[in-house]
PDB file of N, CA and C in Angstrom:
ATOM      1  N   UNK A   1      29.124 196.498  -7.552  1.00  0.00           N
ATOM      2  CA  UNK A   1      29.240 196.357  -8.994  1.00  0.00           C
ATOM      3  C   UNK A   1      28.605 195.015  -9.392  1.00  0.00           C
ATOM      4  N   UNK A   2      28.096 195.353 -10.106  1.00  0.00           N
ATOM      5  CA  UNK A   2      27.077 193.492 -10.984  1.00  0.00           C
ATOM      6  C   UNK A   2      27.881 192.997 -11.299  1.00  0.00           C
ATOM      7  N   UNK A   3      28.014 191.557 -11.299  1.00  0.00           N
ATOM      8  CA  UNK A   3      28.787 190.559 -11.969  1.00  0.00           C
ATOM      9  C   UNK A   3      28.420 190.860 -12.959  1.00  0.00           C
ATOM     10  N   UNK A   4      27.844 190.933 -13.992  1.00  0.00           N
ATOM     11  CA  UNK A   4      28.672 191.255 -15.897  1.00  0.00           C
ATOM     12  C   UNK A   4      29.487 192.120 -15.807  1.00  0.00           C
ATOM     13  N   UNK A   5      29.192 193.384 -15.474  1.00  0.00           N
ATOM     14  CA  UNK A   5      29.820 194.652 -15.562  1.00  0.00           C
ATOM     15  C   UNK A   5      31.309 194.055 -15.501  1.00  0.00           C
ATOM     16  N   UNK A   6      31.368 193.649 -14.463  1.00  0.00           N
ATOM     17  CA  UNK A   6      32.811 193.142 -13.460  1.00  0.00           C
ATOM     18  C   UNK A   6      33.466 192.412 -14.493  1.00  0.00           C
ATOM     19  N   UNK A   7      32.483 191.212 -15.269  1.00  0.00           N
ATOM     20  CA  UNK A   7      33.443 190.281 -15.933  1.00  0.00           C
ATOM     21  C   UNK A   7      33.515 190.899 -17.575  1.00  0.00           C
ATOM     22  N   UNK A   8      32.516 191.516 -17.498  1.00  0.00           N
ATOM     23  CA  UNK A   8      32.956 192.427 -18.935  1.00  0.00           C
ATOM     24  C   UNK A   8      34.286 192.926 -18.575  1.00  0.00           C
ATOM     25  N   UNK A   9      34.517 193.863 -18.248  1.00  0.00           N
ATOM     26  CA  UNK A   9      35.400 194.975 -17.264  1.00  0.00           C
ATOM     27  C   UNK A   9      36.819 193.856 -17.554  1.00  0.00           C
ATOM     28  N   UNK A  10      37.037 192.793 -16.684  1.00  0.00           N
ATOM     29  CA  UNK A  10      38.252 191.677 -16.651  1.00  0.00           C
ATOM     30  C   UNK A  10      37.971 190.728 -18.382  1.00  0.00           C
ATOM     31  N   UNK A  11      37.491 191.163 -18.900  1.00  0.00           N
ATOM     32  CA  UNK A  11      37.435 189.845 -20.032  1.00  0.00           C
ATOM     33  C   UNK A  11      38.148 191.681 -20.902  1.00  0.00           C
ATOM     34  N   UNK A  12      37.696 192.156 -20.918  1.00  0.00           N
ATOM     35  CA  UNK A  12      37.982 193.669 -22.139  1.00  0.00           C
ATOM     36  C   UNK A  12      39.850 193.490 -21.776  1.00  0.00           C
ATOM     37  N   UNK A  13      40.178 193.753 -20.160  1.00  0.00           N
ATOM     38  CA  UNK A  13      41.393 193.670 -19.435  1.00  0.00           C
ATOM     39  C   UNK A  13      42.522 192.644 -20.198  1.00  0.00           C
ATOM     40  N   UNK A  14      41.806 191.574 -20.304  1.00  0.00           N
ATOM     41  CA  UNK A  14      42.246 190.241 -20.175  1.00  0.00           C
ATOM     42  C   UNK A  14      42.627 190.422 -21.845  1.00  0.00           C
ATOM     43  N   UNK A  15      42.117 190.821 -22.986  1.00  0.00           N
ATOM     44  CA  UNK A  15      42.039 190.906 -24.483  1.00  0.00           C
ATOM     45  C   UNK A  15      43.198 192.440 -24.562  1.00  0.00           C
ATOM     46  N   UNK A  16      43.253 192.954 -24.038  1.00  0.00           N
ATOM     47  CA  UNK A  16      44.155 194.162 -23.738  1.00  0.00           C
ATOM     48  C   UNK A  16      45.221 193.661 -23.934  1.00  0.00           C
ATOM     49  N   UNK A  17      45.661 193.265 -22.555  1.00  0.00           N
ATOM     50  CA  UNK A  17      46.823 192.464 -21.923  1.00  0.00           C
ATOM     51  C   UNK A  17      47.359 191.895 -23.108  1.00  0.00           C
ATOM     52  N   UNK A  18      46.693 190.847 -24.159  1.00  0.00           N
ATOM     53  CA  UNK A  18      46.794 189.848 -24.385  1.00  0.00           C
ATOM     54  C   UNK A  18      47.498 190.794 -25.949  1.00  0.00           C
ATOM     55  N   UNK A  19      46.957 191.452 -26.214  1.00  0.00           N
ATOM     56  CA  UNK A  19      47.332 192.267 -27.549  1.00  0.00           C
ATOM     57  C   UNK A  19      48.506 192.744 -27.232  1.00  0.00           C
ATOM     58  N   UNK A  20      49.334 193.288 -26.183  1.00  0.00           N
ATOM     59  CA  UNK A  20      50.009 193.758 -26.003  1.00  0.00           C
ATOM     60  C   UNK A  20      51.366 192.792 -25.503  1.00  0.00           C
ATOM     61  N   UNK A  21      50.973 191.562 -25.327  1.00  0.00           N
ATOM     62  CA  UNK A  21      51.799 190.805 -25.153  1.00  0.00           C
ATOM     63  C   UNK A  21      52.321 189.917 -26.290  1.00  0.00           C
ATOM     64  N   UNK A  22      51.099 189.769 -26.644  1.00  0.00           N
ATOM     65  CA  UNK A  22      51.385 189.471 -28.489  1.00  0.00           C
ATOM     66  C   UNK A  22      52.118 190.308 -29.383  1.00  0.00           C
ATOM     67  N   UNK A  23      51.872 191.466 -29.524  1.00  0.00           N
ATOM     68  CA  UNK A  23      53.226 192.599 -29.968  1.00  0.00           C
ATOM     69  C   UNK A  23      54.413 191.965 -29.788  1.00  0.00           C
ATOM     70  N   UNK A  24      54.710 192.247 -28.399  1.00  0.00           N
ATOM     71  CA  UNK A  24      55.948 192.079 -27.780  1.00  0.00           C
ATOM     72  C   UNK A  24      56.499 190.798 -28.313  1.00  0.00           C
ATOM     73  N   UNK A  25      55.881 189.944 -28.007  1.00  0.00           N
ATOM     74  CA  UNK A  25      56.612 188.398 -28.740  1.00  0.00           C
ATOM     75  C   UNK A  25      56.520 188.511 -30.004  1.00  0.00           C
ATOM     76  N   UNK A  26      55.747 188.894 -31.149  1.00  0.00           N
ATOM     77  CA  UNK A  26      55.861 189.334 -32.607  1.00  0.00           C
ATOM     78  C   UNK A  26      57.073 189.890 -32.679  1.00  0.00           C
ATOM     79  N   UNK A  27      57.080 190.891 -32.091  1.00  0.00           N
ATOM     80  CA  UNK A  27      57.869 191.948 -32.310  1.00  0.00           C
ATOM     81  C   UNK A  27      59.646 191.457 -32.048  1.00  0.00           C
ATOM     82  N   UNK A  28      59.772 190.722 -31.211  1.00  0.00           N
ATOM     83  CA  UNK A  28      60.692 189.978 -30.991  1.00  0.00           C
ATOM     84  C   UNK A  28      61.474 188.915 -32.002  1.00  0.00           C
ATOM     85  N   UNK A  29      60.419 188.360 -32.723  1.00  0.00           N
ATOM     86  CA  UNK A  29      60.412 188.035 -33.626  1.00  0.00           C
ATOM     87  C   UNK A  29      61.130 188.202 -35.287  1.00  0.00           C
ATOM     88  N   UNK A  30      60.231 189.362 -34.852  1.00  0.00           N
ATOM     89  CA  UNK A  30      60.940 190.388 -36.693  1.00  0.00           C
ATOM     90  C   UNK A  30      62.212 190.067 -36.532  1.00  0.00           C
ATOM     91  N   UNK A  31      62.585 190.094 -37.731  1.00  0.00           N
ATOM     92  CA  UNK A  31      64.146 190.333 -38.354  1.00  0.00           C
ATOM     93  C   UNK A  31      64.200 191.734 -38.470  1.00  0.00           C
ATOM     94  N   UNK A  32      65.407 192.536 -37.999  1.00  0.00           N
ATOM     95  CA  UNK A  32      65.638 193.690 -38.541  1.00  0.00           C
ATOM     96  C   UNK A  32      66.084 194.113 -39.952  1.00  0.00           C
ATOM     97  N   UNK A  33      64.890 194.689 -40.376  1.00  0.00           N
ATOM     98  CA  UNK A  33      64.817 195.152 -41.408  1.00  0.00           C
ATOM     99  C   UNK A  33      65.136 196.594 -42.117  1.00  0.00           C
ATOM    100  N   UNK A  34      66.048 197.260 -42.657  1.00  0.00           N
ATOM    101  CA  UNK A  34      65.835 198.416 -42.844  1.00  0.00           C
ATOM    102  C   UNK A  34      64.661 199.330 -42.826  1.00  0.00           C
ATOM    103  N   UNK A  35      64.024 198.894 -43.848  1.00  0.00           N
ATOM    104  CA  UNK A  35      62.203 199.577 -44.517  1.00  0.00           C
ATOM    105  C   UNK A  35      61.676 199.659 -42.849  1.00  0.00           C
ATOM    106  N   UNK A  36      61.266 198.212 -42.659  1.00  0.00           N
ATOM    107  CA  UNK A  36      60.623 198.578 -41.601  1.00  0.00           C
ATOM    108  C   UNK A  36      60.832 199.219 -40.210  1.00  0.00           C
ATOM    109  N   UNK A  37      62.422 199.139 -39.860  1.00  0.00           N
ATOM    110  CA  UNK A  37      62.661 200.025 -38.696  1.00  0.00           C
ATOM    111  C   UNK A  37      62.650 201.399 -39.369  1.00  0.00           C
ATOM    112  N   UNK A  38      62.364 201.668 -40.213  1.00  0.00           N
ATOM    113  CA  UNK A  38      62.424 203.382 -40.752  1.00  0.00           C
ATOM    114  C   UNK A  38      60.823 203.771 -40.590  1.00  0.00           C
ATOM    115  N   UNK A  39      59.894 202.562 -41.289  1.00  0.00           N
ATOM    116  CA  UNK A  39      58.473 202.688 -40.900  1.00  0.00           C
ATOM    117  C   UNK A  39      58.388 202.763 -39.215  1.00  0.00           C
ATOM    118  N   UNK A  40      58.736 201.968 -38.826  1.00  0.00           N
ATOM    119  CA  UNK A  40      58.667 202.292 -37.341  1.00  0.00           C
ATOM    120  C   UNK A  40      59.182 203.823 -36.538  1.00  0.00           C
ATOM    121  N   UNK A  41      60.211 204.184 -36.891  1.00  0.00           N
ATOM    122  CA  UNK A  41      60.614 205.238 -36.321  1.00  0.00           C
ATOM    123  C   UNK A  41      59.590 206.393 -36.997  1.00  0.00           C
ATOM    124  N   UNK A  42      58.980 206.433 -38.055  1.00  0.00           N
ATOM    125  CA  UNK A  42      57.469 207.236 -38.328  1.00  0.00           C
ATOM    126  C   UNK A  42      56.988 207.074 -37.805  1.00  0.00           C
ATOM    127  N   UNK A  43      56.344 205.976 -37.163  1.00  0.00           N
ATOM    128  CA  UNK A  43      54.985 205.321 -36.749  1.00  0.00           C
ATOM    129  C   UNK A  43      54.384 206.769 -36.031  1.00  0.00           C
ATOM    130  N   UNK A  44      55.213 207.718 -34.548  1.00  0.00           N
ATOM    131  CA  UNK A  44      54.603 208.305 -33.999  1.00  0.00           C
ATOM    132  C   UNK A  44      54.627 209.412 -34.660  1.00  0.00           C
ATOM    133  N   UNK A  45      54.472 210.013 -35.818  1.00  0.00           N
ATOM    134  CA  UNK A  45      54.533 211.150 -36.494  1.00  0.00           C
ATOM    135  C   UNK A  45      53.258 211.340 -37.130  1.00  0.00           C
ATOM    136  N   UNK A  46      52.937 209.799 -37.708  1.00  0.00           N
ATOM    137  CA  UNK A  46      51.490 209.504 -38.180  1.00  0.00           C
ATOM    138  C   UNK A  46      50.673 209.426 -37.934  1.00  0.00           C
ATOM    139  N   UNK A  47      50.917 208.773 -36.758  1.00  0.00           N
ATOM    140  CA  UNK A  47      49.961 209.118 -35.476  1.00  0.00           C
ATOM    141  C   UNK A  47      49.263 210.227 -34.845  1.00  0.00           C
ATOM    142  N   UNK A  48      50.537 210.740 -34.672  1.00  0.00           N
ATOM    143  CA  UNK A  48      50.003 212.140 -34.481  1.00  0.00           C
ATOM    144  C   UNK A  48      49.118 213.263 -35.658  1.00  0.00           C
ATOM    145  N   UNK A  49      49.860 213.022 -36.780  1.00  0.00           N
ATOM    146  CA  UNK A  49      48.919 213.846 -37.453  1.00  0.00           C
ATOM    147  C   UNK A  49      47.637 213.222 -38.557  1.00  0.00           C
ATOM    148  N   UNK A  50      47.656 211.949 -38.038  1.00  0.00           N
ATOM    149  CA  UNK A  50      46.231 211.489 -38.220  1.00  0.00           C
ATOM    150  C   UNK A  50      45.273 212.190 -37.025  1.00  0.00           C
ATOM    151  N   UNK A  51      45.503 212.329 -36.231  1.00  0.00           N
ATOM    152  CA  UNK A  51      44.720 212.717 -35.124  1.00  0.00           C
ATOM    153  C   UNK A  51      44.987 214.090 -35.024  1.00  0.00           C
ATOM    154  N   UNK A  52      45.638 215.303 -35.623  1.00  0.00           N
ATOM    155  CA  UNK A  52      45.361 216.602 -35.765  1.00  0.00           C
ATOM    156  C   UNK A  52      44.939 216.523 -36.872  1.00  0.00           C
ATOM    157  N   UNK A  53      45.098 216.326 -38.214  1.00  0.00           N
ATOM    158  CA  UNK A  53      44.534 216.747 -39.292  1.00  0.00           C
ATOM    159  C   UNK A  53      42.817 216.865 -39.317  1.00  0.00           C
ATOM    160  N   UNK A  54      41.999 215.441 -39.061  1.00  0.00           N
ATOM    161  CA  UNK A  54      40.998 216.096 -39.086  1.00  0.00           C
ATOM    162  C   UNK A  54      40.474 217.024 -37.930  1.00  0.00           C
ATOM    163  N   UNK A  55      40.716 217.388 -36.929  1.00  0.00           N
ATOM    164  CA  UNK A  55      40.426 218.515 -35.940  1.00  0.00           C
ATOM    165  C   UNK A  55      40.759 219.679 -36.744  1.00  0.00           C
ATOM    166  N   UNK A  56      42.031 220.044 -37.673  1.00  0.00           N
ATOM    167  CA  UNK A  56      42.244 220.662 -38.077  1.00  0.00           C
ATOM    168  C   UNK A  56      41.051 221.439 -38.987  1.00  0.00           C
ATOM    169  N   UNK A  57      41.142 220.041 -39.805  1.00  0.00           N
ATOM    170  CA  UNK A  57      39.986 220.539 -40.975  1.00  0.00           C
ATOM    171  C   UNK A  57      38.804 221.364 -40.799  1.00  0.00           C
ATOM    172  N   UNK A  58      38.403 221.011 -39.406  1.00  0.00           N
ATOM    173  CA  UNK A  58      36.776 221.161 -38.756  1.00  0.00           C
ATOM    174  C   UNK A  58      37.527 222.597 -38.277  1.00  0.00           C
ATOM    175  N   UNK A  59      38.698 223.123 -38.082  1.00  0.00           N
ATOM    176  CA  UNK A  59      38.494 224.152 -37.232  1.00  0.00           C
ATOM    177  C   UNK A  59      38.593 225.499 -37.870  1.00  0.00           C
ATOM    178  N   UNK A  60      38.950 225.986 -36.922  1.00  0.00           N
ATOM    179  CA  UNK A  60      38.218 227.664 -37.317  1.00  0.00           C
ATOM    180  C   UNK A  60      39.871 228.282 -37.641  1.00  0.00           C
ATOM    181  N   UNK A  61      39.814 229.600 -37.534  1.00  0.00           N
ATOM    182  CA  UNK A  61      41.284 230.487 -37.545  1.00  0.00           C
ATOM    183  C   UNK A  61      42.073 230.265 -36.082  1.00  0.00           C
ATOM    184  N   UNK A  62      41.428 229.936 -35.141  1.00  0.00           N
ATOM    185  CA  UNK A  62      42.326 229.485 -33.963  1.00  0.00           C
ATOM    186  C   UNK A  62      42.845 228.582 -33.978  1.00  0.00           C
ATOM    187  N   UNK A  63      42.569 227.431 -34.311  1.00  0.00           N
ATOM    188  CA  UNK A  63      42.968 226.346 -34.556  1.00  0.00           C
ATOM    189  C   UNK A  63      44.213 226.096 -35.869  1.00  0.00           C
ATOM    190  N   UNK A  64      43.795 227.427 -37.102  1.00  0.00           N
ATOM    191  CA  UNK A  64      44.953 227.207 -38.044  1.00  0.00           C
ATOM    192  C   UNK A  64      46.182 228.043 -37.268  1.00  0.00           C
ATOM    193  N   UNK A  65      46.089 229.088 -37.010  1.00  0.00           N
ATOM    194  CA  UNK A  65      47.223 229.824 -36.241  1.00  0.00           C
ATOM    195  C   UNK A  65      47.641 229.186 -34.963  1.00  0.00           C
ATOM    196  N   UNK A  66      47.161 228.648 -34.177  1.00  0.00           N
ATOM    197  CA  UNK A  66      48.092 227.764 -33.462  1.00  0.00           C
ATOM    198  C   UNK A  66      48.658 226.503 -34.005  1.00  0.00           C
ATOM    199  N   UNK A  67      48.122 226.045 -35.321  1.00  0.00           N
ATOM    200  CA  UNK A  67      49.244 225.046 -36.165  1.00  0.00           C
ATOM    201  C   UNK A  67      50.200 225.190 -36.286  1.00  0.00           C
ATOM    202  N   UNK A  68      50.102 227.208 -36.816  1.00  0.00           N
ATOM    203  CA  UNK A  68      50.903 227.450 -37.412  1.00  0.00           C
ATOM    204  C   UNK A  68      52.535 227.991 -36.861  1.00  0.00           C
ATOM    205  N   UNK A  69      51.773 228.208 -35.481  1.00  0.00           N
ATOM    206  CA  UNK A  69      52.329 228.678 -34.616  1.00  0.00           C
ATOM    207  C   UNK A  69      53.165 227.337 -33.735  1.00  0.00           C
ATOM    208  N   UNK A  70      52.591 225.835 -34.128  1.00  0.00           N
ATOM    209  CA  UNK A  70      53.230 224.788 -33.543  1.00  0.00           C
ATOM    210  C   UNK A  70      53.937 224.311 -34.385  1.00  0.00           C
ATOM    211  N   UNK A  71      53.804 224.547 -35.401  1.00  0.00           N
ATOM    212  CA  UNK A  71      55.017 224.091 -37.131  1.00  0.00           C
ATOM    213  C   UNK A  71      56.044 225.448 -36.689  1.00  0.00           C
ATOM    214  N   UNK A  72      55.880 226.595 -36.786  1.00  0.00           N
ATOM    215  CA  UNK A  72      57.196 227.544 -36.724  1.00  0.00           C
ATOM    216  C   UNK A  72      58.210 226.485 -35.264  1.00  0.00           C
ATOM    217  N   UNK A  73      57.366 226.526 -34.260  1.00  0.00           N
ATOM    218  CA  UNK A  73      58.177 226.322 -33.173  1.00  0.00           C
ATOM    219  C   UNK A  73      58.559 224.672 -33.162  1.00  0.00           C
ATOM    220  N   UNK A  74      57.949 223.954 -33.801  1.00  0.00           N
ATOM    221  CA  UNK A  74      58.990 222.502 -34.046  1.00  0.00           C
ATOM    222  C   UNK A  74      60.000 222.858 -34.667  1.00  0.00           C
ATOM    223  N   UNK A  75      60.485 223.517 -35.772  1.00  0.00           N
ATOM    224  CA  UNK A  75      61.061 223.796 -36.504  1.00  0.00           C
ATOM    225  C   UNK A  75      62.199 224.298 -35.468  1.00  0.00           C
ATOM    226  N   UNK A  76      62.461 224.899 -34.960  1.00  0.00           N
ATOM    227  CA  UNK A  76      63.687 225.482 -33.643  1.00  0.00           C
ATOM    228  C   UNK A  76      63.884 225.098 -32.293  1.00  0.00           C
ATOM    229  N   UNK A  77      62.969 223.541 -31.784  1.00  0.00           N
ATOM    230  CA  UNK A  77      62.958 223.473 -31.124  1.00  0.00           C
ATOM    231  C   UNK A  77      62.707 221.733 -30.879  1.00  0.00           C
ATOM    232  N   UNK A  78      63.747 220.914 -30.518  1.00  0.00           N
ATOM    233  CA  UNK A  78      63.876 219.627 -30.834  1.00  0.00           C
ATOM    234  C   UNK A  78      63.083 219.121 -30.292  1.00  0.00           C
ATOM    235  N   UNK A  79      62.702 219.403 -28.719  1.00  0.00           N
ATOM    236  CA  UNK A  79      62.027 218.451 -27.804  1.00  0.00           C
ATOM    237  C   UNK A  79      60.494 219.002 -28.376  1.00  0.00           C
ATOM    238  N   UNK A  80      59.869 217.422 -28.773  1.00  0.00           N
ATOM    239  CA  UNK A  80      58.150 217.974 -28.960  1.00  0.00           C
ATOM    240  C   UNK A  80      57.018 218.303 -28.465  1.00  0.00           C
ATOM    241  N   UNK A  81      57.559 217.748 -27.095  1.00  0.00           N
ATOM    242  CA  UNK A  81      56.965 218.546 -25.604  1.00  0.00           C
ATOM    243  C   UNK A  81      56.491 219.840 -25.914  1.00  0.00           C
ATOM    244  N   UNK A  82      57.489 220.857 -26.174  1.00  0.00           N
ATOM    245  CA  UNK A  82      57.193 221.872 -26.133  1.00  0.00           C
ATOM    246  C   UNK A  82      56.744 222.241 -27.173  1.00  0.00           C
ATOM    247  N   UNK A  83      56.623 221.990 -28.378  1.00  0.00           N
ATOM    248  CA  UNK A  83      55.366 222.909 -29.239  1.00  0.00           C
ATOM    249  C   UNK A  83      54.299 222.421 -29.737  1.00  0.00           C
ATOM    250  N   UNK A  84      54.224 221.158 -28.626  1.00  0.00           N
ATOM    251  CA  UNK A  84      52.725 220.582 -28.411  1.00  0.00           C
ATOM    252  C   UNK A  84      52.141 221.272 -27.075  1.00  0.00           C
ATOM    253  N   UNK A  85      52.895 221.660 -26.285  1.00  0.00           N
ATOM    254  CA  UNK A  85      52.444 222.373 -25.167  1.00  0.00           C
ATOM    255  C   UNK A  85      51.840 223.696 -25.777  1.00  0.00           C
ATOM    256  N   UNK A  86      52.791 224.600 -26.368  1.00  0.00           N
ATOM    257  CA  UNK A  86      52.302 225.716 -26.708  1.00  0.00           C
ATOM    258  C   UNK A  86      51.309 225.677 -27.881  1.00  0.00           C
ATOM    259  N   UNK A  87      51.043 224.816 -28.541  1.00  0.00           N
ATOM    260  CA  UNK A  87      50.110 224.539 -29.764  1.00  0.00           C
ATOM    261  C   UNK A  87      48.558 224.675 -28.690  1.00  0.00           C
ATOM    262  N   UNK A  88      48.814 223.383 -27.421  1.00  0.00           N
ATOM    263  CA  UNK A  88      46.866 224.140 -26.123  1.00  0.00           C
ATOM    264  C   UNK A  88      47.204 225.113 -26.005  1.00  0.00           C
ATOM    265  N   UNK A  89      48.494 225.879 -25.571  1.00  0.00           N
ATOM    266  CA  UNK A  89      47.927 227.087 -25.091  1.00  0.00           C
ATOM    267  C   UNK A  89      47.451 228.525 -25.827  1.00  0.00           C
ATOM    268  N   UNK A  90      48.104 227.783 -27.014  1.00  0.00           N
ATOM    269  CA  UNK A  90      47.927 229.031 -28.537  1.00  0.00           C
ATOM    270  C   UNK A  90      46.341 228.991 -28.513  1.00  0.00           C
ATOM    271  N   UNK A  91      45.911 227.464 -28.767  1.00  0.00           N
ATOM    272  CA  UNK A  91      44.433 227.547 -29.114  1.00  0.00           C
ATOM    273  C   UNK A  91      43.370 227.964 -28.080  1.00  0.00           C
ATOM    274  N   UNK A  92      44.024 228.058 -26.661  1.00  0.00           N
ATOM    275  CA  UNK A  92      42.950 228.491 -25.697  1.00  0.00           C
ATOM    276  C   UNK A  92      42.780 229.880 -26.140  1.00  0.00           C
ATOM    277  N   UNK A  93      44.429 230.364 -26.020  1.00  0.00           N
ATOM    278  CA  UNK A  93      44.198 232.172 -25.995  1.00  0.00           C
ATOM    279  C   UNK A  93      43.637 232.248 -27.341  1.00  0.00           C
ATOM    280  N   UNK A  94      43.580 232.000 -28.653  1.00  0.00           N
ATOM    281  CA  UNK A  94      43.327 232.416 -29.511  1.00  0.00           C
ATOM    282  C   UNK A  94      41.383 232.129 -29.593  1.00  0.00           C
ATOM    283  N   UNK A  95      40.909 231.195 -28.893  1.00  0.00           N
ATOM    284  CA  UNK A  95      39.937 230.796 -29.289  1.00  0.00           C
ATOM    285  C   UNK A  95      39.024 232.143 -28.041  1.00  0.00           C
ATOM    286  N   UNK A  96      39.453 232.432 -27.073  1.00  0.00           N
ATOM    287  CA  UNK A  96      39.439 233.434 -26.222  1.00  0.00           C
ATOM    288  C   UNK A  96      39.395 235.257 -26.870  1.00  0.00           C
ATOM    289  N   UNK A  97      40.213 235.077 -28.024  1.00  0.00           N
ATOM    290  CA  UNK A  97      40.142 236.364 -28.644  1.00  0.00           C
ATOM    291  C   UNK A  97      39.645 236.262 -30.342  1.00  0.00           C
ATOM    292  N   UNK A  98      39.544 235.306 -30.787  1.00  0.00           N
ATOM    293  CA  UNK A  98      38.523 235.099 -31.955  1.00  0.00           C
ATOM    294  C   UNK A  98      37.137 234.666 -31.885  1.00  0.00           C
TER     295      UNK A  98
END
């Protein structure tokens, strides 16, 4: 491996690390706040459907029926494991028969 590559590679590492350790002591920091521990307990909801919505948009009828098919089954089913699991496997089979 070339030395840049290498020290690119440990300097990217090193700025990683460093963000994530910074959180942690920020975060330590905060005062508990109502608002914001409620924003926080969203945080991974938004997340997530920032990152399906536009896939969504772009997709076809396989892609809406296994939404739709992963919204029925959140709805009865607490752990989100599972109708994120079945949401790939909706869209394989469906994209397989559309």
């Amino acid at each position: 491996m070339r030395a840049e590559v290498l020290l690119a590679f440990l300097a990217m590492a090193a700025v990683s690390y460093g963000i994530r350790v910074a959180g942690f002591l920020v975060g330590r920091r905060l005062q508990e706040h109502p608002r914001l521990s409620t924003a926080l307990d969203q945080l991974p909801a938004a997340i997530l459907i920032a990152l399906v919505v536009p896939l969504l948009a772009r997709g076809g009828p396989a892609e809406w029926l296994a939404a739709a098919a992963v919204a029925a089954l959140a709805r009865w089913v607490d752990f989100l494991l599972v109708p994120l699991a079945a949401g790939v496997v909706a869209v394989v089979l469906l994209r397989g028969v559309l």
